[in-house]
Protein backbone atom coordinates (compact mmCIF):
# COMPACT_ATOMS: atom_id res chain seq x y z
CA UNK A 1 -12.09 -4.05 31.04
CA UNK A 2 -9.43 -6.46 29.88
CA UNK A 3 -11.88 -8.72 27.86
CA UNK A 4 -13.59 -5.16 26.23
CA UNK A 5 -10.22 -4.03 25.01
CA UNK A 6 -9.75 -7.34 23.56
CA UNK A 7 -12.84 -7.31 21.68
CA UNK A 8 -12.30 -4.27 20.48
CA UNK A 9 -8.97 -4.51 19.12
CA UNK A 10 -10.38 -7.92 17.42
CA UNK A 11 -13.13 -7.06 15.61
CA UNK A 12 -11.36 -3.49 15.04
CA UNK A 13 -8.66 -5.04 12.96
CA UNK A 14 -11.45 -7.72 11.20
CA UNK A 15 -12.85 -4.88 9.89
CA UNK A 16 -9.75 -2.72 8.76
CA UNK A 17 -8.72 -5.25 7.03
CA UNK A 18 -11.90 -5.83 5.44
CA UNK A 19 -11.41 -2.32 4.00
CA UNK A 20 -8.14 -2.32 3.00
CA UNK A 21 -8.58 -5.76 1.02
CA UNK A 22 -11.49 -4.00 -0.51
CA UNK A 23 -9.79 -1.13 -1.19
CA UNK A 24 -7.03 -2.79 -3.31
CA UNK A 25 -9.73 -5.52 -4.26
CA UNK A 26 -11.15 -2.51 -6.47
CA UNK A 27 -8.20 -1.75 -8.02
CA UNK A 28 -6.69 -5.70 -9.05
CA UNK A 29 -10.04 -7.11 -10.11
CA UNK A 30 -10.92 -4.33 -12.81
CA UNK A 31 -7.03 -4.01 -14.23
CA UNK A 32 -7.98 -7.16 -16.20
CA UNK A 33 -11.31 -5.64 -17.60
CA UNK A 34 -9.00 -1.87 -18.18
CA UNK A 35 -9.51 -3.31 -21.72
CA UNK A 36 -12.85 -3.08 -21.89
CA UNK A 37 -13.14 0.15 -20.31
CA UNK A 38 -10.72 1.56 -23.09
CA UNK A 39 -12.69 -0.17 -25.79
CA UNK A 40 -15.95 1.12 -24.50
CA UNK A 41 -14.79 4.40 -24.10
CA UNK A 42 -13.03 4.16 -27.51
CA UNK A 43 -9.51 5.33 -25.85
CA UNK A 44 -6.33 3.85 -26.77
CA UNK A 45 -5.08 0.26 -24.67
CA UNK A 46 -1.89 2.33 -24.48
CA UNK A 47 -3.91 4.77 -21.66
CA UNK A 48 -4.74 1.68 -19.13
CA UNK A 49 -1.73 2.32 -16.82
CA UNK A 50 -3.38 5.96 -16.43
CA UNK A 51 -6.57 3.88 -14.39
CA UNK A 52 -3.55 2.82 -11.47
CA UNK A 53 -1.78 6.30 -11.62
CA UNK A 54 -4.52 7.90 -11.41
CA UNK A 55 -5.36 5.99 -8.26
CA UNK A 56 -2.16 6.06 -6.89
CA UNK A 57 -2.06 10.03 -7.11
CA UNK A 58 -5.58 9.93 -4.98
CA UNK A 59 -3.33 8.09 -2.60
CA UNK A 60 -0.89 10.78 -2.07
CA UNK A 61 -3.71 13.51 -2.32
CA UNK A 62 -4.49 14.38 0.84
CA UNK A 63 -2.04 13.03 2.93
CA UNK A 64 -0.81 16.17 3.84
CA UNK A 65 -3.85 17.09 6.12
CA UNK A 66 -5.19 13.79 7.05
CA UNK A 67 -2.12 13.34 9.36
CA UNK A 68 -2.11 16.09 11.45
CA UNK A 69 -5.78 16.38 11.15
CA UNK A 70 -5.87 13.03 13.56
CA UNK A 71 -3.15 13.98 15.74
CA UNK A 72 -5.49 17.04 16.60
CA UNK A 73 -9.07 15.38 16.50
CA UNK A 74 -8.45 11.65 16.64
CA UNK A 75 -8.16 9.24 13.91
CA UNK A 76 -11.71 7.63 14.39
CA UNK A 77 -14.19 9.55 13.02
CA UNK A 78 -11.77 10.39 9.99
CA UNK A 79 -11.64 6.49 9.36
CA UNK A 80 -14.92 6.38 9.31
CA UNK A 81 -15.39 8.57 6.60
CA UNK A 82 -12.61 7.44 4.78
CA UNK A 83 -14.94 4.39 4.60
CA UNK A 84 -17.90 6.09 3.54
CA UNK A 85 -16.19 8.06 0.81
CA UNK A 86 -14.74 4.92 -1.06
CA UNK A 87 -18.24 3.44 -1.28
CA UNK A 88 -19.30 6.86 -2.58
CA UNK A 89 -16.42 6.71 -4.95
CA UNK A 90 -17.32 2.72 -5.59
CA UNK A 91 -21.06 3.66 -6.71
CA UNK A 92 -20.12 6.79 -8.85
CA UNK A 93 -17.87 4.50 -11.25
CA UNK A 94 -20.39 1.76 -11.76
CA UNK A 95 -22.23 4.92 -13.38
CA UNK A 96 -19.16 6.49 -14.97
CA UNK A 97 -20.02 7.70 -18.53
CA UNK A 98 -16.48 8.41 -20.37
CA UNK A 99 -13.49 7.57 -19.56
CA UNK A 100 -12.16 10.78 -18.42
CA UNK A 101 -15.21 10.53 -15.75
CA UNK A 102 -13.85 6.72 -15.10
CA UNK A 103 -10.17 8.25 -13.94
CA UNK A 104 -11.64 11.43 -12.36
CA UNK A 105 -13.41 8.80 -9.92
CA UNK A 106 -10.45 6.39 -9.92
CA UNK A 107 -8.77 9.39 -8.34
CA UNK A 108 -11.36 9.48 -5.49
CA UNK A 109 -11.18 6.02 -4.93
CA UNK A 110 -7.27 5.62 -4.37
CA UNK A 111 -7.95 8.42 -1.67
CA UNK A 112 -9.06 5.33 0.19
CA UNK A 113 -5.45 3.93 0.32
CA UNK A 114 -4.65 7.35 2.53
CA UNK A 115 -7.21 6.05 5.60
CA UNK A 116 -5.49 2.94 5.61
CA UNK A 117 -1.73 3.93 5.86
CA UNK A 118 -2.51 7.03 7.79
CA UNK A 119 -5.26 6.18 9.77
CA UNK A 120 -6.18 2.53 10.16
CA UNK A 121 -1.67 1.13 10.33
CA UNK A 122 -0.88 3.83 12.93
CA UNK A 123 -3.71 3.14 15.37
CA UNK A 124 -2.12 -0.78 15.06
CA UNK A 125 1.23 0.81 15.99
CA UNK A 126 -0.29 2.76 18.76
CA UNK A 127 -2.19 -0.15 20.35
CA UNK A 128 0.63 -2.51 20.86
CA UNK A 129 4.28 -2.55 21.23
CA UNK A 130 6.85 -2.90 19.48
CA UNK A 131 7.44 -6.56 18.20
CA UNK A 132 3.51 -6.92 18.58
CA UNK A 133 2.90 -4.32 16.12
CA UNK A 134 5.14 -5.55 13.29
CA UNK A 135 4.00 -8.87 14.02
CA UNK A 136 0.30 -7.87 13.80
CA UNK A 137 0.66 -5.82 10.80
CA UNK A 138 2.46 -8.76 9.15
CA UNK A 139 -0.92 -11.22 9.74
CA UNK A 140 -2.90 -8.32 8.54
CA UNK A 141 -1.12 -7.60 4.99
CA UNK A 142 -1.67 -11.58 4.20
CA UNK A 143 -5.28 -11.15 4.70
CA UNK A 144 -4.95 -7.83 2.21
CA UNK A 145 -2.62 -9.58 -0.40
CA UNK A 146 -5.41 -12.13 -0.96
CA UNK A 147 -6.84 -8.93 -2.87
CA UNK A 148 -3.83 -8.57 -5.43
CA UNK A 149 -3.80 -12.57 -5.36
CA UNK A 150 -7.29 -12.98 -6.15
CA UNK A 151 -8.14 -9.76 -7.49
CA UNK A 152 -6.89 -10.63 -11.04
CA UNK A 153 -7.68 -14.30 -11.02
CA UNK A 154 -11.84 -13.62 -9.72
CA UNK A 155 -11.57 -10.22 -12.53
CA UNK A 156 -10.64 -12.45 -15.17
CA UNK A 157 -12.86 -15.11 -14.36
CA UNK A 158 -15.88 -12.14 -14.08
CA UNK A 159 -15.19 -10.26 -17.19
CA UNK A 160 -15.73 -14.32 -18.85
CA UNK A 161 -19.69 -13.70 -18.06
CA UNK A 162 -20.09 -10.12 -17.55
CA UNK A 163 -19.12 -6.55 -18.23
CA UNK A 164 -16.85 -4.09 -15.93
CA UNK A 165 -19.40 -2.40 -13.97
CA UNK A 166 -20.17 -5.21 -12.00
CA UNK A 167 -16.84 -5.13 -10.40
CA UNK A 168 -17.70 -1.70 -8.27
CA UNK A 169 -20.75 -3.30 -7.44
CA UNK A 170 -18.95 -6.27 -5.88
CA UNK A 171 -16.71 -3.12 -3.74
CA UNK A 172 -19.28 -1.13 -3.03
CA UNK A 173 -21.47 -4.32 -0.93
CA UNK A 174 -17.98 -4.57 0.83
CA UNK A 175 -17.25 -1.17 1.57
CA UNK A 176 -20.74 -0.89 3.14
CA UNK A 177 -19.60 -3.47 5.72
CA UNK A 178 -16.65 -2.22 6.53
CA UNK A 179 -18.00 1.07 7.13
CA UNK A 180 -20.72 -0.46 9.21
CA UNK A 181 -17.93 -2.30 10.83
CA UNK A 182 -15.00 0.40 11.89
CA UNK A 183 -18.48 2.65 12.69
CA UNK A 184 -19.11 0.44 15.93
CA UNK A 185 -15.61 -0.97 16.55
CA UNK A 186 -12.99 1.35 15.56
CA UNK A 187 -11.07 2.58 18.89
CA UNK A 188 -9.46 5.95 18.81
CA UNK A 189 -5.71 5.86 19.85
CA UNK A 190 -4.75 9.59 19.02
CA UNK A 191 -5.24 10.38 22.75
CA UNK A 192 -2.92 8.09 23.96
CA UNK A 193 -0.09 10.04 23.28
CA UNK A 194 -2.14 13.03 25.49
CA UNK A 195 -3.84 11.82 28.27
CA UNK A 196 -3.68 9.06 30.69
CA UNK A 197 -6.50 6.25 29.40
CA UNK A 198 -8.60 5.38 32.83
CA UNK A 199 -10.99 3.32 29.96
CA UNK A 200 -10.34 1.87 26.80
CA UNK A 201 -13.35 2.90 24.71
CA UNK A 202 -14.03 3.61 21.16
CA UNK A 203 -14.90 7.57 22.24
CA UNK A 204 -11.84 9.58 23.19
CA UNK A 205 -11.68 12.75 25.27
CA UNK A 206 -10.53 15.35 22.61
CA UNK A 207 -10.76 18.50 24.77
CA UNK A 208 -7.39 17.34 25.61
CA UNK A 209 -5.90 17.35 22.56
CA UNK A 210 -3.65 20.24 21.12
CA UNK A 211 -5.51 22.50 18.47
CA UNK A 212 -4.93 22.63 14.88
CA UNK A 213 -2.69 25.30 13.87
CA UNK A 214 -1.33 25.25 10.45
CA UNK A 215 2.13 27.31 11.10
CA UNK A 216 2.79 23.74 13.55
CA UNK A 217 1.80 21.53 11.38
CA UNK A 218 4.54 22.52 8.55
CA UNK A 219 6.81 23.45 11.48
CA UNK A 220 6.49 19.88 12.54
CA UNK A 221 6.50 18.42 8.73
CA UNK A 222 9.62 20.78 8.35
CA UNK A 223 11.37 18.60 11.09
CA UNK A 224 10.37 15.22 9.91
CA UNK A 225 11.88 15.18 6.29
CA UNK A 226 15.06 17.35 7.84
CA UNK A 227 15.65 13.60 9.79
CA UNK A 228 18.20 12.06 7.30
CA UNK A 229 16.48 8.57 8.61
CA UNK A 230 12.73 9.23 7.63
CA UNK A 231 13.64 10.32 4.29
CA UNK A 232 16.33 7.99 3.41
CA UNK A 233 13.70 5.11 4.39
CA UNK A 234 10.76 6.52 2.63
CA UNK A 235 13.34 6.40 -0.76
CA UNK A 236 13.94 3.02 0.59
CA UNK A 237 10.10 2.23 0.47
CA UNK A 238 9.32 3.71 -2.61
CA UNK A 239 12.00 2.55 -4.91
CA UNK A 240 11.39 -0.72 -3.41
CA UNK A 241 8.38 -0.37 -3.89
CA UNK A 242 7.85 0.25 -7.55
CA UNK A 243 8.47 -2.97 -9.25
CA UNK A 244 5.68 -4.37 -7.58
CA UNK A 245 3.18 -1.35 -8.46
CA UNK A 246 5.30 -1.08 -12.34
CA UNK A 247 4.08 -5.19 -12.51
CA UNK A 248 0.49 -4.22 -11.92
CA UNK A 249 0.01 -1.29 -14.14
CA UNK A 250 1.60 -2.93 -17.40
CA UNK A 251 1.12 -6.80 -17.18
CA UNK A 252 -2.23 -6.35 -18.93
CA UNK A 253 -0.34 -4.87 -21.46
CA UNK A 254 2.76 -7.54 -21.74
CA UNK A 255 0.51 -10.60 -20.43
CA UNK A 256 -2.63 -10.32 -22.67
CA UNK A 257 -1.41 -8.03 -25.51
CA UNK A 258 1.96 -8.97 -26.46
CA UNK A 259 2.01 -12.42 -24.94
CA UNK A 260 -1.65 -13.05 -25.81
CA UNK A 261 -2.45 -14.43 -22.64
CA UNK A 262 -6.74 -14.92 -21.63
CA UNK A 263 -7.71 -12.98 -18.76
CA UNK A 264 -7.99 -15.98 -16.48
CA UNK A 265 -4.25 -16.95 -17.65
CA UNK A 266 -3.43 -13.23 -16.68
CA UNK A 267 -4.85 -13.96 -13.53
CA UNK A 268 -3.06 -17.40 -12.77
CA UNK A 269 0.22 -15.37 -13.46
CA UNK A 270 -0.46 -13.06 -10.77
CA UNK A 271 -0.64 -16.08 -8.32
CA UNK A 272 3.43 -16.71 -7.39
CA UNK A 273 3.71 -13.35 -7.56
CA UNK A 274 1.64 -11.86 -4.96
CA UNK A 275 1.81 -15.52 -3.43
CA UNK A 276 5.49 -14.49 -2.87
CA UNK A 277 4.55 -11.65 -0.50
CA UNK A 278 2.41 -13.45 1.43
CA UNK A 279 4.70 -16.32 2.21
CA UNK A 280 7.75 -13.11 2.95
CA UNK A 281 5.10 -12.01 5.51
CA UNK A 282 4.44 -15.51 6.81
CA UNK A 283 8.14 -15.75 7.79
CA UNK A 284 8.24 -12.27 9.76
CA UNK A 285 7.23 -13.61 13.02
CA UNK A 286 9.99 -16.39 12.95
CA UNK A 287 12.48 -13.93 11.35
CA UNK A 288 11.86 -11.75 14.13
CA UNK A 289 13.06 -14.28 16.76
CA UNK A 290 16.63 -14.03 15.27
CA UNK A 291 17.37 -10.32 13.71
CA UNK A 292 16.57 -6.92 14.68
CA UNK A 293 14.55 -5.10 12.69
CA UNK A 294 17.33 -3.21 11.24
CA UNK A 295 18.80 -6.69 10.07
CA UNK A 296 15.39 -7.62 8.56
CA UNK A 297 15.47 -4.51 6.15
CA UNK A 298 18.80 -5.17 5.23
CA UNK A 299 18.35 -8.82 4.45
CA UNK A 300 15.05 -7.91 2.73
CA UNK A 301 16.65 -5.06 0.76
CA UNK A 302 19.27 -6.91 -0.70
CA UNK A 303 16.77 -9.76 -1.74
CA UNK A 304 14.97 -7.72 -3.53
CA UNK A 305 18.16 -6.06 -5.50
CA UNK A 306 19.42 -9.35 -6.55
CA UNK A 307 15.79 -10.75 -7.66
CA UNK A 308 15.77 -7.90 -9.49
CA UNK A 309 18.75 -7.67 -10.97
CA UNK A 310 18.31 -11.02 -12.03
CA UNK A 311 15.21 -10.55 -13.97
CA UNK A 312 16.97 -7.54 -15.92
CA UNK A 313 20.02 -9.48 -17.04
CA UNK A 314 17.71 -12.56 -18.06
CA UNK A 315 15.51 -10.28 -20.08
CA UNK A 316 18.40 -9.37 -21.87
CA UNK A 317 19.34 -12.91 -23.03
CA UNK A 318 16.10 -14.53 -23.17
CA UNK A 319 14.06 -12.06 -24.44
CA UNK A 320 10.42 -11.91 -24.72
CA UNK A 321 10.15 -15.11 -22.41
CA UNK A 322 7.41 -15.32 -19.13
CA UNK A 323 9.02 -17.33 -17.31
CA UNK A 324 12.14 -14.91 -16.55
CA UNK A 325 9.29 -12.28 -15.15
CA UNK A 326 7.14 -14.53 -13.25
CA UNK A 327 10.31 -16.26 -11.52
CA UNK A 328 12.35 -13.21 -9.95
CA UNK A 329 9.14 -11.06 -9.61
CA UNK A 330 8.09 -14.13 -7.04
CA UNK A 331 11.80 -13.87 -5.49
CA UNK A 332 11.07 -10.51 -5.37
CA UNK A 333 7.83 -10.60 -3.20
CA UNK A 334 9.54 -13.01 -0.64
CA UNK A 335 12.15 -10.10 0.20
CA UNK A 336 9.21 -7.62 0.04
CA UNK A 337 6.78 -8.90 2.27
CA UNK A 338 9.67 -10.34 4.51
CA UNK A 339 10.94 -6.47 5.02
CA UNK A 340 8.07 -3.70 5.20
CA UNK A 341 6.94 -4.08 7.80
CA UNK A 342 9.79 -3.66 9.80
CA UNK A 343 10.96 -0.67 7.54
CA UNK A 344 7.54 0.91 8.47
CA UNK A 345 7.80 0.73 12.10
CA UNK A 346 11.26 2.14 11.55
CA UNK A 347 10.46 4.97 10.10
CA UNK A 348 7.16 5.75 12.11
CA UNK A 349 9.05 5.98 15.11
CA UNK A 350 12.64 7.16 13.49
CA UNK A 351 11.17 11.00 15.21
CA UNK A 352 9.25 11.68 18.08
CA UNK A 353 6.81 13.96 16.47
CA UNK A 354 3.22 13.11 15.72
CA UNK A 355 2.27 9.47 14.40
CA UNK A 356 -0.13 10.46 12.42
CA UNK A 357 1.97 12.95 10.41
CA UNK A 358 4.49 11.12 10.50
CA UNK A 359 2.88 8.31 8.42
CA UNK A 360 1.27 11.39 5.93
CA UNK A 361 4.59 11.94 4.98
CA UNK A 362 5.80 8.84 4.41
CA UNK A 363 2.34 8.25 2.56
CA UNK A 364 2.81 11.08 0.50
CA UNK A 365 6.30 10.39 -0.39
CA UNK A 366 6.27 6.89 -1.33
CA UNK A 367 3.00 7.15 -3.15
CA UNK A 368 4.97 9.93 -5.43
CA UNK A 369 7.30 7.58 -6.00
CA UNK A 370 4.57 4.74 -7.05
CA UNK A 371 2.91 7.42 -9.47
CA UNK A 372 6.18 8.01 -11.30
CA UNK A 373 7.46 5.00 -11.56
CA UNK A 374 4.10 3.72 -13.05
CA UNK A 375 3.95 6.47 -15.58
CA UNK A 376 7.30 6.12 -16.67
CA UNK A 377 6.63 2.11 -17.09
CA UNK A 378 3.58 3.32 -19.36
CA UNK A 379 5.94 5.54 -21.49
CA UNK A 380 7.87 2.16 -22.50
CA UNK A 381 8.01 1.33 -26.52
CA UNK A 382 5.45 -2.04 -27.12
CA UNK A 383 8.00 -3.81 -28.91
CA UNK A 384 10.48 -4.13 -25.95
CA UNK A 385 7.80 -3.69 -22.96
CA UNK A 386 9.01 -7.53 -21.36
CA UNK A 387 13.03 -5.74 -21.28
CA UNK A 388 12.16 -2.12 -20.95
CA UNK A 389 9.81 -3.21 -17.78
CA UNK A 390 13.14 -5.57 -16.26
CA UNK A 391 15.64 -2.98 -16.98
CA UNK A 392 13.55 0.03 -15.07
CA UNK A 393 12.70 -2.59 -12.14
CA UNK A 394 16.67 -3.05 -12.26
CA UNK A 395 17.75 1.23 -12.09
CA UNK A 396 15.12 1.76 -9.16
CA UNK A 397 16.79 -0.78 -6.78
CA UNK A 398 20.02 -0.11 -7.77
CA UNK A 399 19.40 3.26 -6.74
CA UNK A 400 17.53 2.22 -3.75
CA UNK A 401 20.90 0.74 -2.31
CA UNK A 402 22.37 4.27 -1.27
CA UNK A 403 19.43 5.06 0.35
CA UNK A 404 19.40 1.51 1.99
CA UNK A 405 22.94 2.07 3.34
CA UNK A 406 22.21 5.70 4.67
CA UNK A 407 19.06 4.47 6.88
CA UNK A 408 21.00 1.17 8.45
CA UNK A 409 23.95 3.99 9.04
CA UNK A 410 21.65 6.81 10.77
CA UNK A 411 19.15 4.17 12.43
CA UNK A 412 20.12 2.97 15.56
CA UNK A 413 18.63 0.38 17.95
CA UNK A 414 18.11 2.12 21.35
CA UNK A 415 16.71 5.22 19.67
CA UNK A 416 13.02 3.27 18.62
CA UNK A 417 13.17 2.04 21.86
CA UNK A 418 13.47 5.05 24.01
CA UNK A 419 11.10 6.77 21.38
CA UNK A 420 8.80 3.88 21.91
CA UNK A 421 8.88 3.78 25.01
C-alpha cells in the first residue's frame, strides 16, 4: 500500500509539472514571436502586452467555481479536463485567423493556469505536511521556471527558422502527455478532508462529500476575504507579484524595439532573470532549517522592495541602460522564489474553510492584480518605457509593504498548525 502511494504521488507530480511547464511554456516561447503575430495581423506592436493580459484574465476566469466545484466533487476529474481544454485551446491558435481570434483563444488558454493553482498546488498541500509541502512545491516551481527560462531563449531561437504557429504545435504534443499522464496517475485528495482513507487510490468515494449549494459557497467565500490575513497576503502576492509578470509583457517592447536587441539576445536576457527564481527556490529547503515561514516572507518581502527600489532610482540616473534592469530584476527573483512558497501555504491554511476555495480566491485575486498591473505597464509612453517600467515596479512594492506588515501582524505560528493539523 505504502509503495502504491508512493508511486502515485511520483509520477502524479511528474506529470503536473509537465503541465504547468507547458502551460507557461506557451505563453514565454511565443512573447518573442508577439511581433510577428502583430505584423501578420497588421495590428499595432503597441497591442502585444494585450496577448499576456489577455491570458492572465483567463487565469482569473473561472476561479470562482473551480474551487468549490472540487471541494464538492473532487479535484481529479476537473484536472483532467483542465488538461484537455488547454490542448483544445493549444490547437485552435495554431489555426487562429485574426488577431482578435489569436487573444479570444489566448483567453482560453490562460484558463489553464486556474487547474494548476487551484487544482494541481492544493492536492500537493493536501498530500503532505507541512514543511513537506513547501518543500515539494519549491522542487516543483524549478522544474516550471525552466519554461520562463527557456521559453524565450528556444522562441527566439524558433522564430530564426520558422513562423509562430509552430510554437502551439510544440504545446499541444505536450499537453497531450500530460493529459495522458494526470488521466492514469492523478490521485484525488478532496476526500481527505471527509472521510477516513482505508486505500490510497486515484478513485475517491464522493457520495461522501457535501453537495454543491451556491448560497454556501459565497457564504463560505464571504468568510475567507472577511480574514484580514488571506487578503492582506493575497495583496502581498500580487503586488509582489507584478514586476515579474510587468517584465514579461513589455521586454519585447524595451529589449527588441527600443534597445534593438535579436530575439535570441532577448532570450539570453531572460536567463539571470528567471535564473534568479530558480536559485531563490533552490535555497528554500535550507532556509527552512533556520526561519519559520513567517520569517521567510518577511526576509523575502523586503528583498524584493530593496531590488526594486534599486532598479527605480538607477533608472533615474542611468537612463536607458540594460544593465540596471537585468541586475535588480535578478535580485529580485532570488527574494521571489526564496518567499512564495511559504506565503502560499500561509495563506491556504490562514482559514479553516475549504482548500480548494480557498486557493480560487487567492487565484482570482492575485491574477487581478497581474492583469492590471500588465495593462497599466502597456499604457507607458515609448520614449521612457526602460524608467516608466522601474518606477511602476518601484510604487507596487512600496505599497506592498503595508500589506506585508498587516499579514506578519495577524499571522501567527500555532494557528497553521492547529489548522493543519
Amino acid at each position: 500500500m505504502i509503495l502504491e502511494r508512493f508511486k502515485i504521488e511520483k509520477y502524479f507530480i511528474v506529470f503536473l509539472v509537465l503541465f504547468e511547464f507547458t502551460v507557461y511554456l506557451s505563453n514565454d516561447m511565443i512573447m518573442p514571436g508577439m511581433l510577428q503575430v502583430t505584423q501578420e495581423f497588421n495590428e499595432l506592436s503597441a497591442n502585444i502586452p494585450l496577448a499576456l493580459t489577455a491570458f492572465l484574465l483567463g487565469g482569473a476566469s473561472i476561479q470562482l467555481i473551480l474551487g468549490p466545484l472540487s471541494d464538492s466533487f473532487g479535484r481529479r476529474n476537473l484536472m483532467v479536463f483542465g488538461a484537455g481544454f488547454f490542448l483544445f485551446s493549444s490547437i485552435c491558435l495554431y489555426f487562429s485567423s485574426s488577431f482578435s481570434e489569436f487573444i479570444f483563444f489566448r483567453f482560453l488558454q490562460g484558463m489553464g493556469t486556474c487547474f494548476i493553482g487551484v487544482l494541481g498546488y492544493v492536492t500537493v498541500q493536501e498530500l503532505f505536511s507541512e514543511k513537506e509541502a513547501v518543500v515539494t512545491i519549491s522542487l516543483m516551481a524549478n522544474v516550471a521556471l525552466i519554461a520562463p527560462l527557456l521559453g524565450p531563449l528556444l522562441g527566439g531561437a524558433y522564430l530564426e527558422f520558422f513562423a509562430w504557429r509552430g510554437i502551439f504545435l510544440i504545446t499541444s504534443v505536450l499537453s497531450l502527455i500530460s493529459f495522458i499522464g494526470l488521466y492514469f496517475f492523478m490521485p484525488e485528495t478532496a476526500h481527505f478532508q471527509f472521510i477516513k482513507i482505508k486505500k490510497f487510490t486515484k478513485k475517491a468515494d464522493l457520495s461522501m462529500l457535501p453537495n454543491l449549494n451556491i448560497l454556501n459557497i459565497f457564504k463560505t467565500m464571504k468568510n475567507i476575504l472577511k480574514n484580514k490575513t488571506f487578503l492582506s497576503g493575497c495583496c502581498l502576492a500580487g503586488l509582489n507579484g507584478v514586476p515579474i509578470l510587468s517584465w514579461i509583457a513589455l521586454s519585447p517592447n524595451i529589449l527588441m524595439e527600443k534597445l534593438e536587441l535579436s530575439s535570441a539576445l532577448y532570450g539570453f536576457c531572460q536567463v539571470p532573470v528567471f535564473g534568479g527564481i530558480i536559485l531563490g527556490t533552490l535555497c528554500v529547503s535550507k532556509l527552512l532549517n533556520r526561519f519559520s515561514l513567517q520569517e521567510m516572507v518577511q526576509k523575502g518581502s523586503i528583498f524584493i522592495f530593496i531590488s526594486i527600489l534599486i532598479m527605480g532610482i538607477s533608472s533615474i540616473i542611468f537612463k536607458d541602460n540594460l544593465f540596471i534592469l537585468i541586475l535588480p530584476m535578478s535580485l529580485y527573483g532570488i527574494g521571489l522564489g526564496a518567499y512564495n512558497s511559504s506565503l502560499y501555504r500561509l495563506i491556504l491554511y490562514s482559514t479553516n474553510q475549504a482548500k480548494g476555495t480557498v486557493a480560487s480566491l487567492f487565484s482570482i485575486v492575485t491574477a487581478l492584480f497581474f492583469a492590471a498591473g500588465t495593462k497599466i505597464v502597456s499604457l507607458i509612453d515609448t520614449t521612457h518605457q526602460i524608467v516608466g517600467f522601474a518606477l511602476f515596479c518601484s510604487v507596487c512594492t512600496i505599497l506592498a509593504l503595508p500589506f506585508l506588515f498587516l499579514f506578519l501582524k495577524k499571522s501567527e505560528r500555532k494557528d497553521y498548525e492547529t489548522v493543519s493539523k
